[in-house]
C-alpha atoms as a PDB file:
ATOM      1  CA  UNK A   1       0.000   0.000   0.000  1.00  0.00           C
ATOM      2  CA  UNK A   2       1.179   3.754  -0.611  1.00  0.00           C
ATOM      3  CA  UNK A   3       0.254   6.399   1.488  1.00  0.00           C
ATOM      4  CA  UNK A   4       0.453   9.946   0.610  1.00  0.00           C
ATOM      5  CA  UNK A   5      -1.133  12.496   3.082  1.00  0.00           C
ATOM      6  CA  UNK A   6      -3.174  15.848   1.728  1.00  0.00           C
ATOM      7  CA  UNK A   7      -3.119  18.802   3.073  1.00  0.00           C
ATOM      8  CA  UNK A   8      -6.998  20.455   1.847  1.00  0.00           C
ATOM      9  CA  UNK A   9      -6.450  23.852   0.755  1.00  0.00           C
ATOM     10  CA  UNK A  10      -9.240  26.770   0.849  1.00  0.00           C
ATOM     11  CA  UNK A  11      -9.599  27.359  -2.596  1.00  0.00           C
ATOM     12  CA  UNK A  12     -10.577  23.307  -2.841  1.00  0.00           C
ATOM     13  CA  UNK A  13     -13.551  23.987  -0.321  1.00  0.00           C
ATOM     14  CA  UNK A  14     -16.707  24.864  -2.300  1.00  0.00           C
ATOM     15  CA  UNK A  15     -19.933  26.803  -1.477  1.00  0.00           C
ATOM     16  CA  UNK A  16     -21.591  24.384   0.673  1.00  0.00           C
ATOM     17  CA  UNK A  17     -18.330  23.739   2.639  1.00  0.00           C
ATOM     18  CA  UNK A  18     -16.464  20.572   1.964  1.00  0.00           C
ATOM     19  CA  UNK A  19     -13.916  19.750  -0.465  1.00  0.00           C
ATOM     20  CA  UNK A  20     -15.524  19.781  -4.086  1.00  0.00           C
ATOM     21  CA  UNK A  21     -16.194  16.323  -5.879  1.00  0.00           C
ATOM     22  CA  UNK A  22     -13.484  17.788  -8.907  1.00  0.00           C
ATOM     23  CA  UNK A  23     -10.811  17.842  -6.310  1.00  0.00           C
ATOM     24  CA  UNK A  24     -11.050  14.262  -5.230  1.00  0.00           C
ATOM     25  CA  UNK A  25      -9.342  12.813  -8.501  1.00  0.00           C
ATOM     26  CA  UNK A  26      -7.034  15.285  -8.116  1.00  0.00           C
ATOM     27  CA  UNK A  27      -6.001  14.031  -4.875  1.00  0.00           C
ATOM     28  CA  UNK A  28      -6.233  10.149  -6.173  1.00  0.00           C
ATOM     29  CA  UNK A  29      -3.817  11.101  -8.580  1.00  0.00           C
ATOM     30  CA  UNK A  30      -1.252  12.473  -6.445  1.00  0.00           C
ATOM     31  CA  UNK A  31      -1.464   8.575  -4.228  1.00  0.00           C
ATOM     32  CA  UNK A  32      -0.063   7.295  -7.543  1.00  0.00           C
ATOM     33  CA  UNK A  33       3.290   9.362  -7.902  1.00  0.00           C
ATOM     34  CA  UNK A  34       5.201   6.750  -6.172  1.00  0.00           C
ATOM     35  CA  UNK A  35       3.378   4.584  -8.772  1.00  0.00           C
ATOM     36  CA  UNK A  36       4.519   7.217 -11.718  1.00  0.00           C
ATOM     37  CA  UNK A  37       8.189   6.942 -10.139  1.00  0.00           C
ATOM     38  CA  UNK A  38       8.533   2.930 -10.884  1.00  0.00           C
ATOM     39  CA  UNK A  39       6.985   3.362 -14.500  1.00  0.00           C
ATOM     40  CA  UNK A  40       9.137   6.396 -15.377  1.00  0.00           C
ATOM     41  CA  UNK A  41      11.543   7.302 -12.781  1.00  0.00           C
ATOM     42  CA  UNK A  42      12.994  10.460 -13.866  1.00  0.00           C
ATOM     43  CA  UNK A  43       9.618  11.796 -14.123  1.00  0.00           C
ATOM     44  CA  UNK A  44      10.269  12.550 -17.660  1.00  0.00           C
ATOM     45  CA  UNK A  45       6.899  13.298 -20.251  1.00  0.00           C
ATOM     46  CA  UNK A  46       9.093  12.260 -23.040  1.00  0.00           C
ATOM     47  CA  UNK A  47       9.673   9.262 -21.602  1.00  0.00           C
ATOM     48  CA  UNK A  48       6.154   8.320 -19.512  1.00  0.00           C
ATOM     49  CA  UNK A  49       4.698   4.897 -19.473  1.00  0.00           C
ATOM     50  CA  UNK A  50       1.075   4.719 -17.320  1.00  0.00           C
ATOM     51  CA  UNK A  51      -1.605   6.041 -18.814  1.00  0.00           C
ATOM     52  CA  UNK A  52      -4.871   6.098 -17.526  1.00  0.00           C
ATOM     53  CA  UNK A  53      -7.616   4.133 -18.854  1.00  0.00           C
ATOM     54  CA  UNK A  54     -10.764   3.932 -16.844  1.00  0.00           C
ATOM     55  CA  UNK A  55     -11.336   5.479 -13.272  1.00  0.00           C
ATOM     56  CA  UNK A  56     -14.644   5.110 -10.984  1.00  0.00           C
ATOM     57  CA  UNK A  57     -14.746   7.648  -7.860  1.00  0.00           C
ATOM     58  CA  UNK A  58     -17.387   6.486  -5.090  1.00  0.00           C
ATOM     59  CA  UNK A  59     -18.158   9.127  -3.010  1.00  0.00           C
ATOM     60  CA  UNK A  60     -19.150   7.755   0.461  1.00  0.00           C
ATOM     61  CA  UNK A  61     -18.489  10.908   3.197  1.00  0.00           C
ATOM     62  CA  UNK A  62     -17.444  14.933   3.028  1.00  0.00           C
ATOM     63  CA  UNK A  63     -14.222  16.071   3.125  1.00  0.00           C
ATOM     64  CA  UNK A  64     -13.262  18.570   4.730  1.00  0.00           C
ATOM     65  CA  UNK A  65     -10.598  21.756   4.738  1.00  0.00           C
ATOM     66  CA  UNK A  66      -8.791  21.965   8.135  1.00  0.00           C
ATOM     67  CA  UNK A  67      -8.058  18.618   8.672  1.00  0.00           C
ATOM     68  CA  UNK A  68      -5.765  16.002   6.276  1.00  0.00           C
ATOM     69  CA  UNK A  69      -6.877  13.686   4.009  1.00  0.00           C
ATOM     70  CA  UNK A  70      -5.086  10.421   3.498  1.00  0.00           C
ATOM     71  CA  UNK A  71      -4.874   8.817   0.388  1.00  0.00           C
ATOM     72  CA  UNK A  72      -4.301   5.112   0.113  1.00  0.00           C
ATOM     73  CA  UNK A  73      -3.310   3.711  -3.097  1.00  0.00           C
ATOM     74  CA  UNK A  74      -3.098  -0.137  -3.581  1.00  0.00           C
ATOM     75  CA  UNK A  75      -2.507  -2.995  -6.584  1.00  0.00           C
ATOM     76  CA  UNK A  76      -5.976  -5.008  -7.239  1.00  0.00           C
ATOM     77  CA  UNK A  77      -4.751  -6.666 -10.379  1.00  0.00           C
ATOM     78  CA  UNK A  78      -1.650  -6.724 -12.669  1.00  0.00           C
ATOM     79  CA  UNK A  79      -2.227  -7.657 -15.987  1.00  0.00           C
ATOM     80  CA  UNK A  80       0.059  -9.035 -19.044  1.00  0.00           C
ATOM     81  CA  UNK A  81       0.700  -4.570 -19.750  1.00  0.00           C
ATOM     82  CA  UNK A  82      -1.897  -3.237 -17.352  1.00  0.00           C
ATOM     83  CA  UNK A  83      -2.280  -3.185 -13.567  1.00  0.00           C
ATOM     84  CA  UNK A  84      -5.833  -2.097 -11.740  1.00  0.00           C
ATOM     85  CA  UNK A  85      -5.531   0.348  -8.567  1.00  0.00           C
ATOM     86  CA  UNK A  86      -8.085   0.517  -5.733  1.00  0.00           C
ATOM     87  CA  UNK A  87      -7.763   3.327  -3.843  1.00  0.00           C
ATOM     88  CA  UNK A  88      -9.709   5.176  -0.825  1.00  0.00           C
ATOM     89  CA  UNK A  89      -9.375   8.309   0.868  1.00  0.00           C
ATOM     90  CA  UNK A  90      -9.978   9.000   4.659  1.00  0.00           C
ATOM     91  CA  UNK A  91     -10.593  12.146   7.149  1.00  0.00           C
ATOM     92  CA  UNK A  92     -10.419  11.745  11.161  1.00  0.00           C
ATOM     93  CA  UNK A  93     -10.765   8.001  10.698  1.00  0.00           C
ATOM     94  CA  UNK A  94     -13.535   7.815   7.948  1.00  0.00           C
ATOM     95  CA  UNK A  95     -14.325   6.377   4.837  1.00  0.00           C
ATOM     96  CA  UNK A  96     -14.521   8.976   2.471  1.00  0.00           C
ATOM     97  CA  UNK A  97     -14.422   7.650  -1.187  1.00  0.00           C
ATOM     98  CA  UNK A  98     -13.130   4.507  -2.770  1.00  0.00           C
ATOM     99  CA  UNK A  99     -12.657   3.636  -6.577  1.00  0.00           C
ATOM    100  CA  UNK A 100     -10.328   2.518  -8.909  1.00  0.00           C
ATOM    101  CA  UNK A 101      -7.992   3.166 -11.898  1.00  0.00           C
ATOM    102  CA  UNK A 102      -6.613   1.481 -15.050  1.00  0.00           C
ATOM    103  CA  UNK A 103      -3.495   2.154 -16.228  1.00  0.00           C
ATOM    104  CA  UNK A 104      -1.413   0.715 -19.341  1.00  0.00           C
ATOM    105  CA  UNK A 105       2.101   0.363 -19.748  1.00  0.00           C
ATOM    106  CA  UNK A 106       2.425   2.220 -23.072  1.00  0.00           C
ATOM    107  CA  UNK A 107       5.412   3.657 -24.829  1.00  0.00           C
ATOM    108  CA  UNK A 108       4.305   6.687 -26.213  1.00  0.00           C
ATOM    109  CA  UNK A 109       7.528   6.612 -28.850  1.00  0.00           C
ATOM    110  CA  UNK A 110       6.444   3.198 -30.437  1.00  0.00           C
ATOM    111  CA  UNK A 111       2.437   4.061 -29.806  1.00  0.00           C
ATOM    112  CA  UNK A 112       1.465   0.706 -28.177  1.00  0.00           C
ATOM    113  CA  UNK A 113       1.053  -1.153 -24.808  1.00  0.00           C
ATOM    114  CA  UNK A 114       4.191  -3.312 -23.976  1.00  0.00           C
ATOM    115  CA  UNK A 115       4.445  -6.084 -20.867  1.00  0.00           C
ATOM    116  CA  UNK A 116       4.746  -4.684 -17.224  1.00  0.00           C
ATOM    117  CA  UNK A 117       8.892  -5.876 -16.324  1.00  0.00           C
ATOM    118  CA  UNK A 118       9.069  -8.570 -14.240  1.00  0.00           C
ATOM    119  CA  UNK A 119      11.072  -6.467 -12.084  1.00  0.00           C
ATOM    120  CA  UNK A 120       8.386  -3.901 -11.602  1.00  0.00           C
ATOM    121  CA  UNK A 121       5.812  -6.633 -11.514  1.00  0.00           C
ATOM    122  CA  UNK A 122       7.842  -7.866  -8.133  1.00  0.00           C
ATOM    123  CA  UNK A 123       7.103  -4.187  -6.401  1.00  0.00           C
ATOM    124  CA  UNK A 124       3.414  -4.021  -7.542  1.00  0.00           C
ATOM    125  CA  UNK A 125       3.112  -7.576  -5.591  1.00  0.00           C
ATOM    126  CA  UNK A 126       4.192  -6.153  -2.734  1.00  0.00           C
ATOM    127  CA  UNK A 127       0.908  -3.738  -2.822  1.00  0.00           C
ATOM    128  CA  UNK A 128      -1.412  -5.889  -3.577  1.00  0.00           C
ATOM    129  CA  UNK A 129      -4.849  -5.121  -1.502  1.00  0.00           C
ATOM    130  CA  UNK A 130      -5.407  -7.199   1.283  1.00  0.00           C
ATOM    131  CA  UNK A 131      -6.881 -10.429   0.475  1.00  0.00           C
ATOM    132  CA  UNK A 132      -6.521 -10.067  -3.776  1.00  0.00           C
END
């Protein structure tokens, strides 16, 4: 599991007073740079290899400004040149939201999907979600 911890900012907070529903993928996102740093570890656009393919946000509980958000991002599946994420955000000890994201191993050079490294596949293992 990764762990990345938010810090809600005012300008997230909308009218009715809790972080907005945009934000939230936002925030998923940013659970996946450690993610981002196995696939391309220079951080490099020229040279980046997950790219999203589906994503499904279930909003369970407000969020709110004043108090961090922690973002837990871990491995459901890994694929032949994919790997599903679940992922869940909580506030003072709640559920918050939960979802998921697909990502492909592509190389944007060559314009196609290639096999996750076995090497890479060993460290994805090692975040599987409890009981997958």
């Amino acid at each position: 599991m990764y762990h990345t911890i938010i810090e809600p900012r005012v300008s997230e907070t909308d009218g009715v007073g809790h972080i907005n529903n945009t934000t939230v993928p936002v925030w998923l996102e940013a659970g996946r740079n450690q993610l981002f740093k196995l696939f391309t570890p220079d951080f490099s656009f020229e040279n980046w290899r997950m790219i999203i393919v589906n994503m499904n946000v279930d909003y369970i509980g407000q969020i709110y400004f004043g108090e961090k958000a922690d973002v837990y991002t871990w491995v459901k599946k890994i694929g032949n040149s994919s790997l599903i994420l679940y992922e869940e955000i909580h506030q003072a000890g709640r559920l918050c939201v939960k979802g998921t994201a697909a990502y492909v191993n592509y190389n944007t050079k060559l314009q196609h999907s290639e096999p996750i490294p076995d090497e890479l596949r060993k460290v994805l293992e090692s975040h599987y979600y409890p009981n997958e």
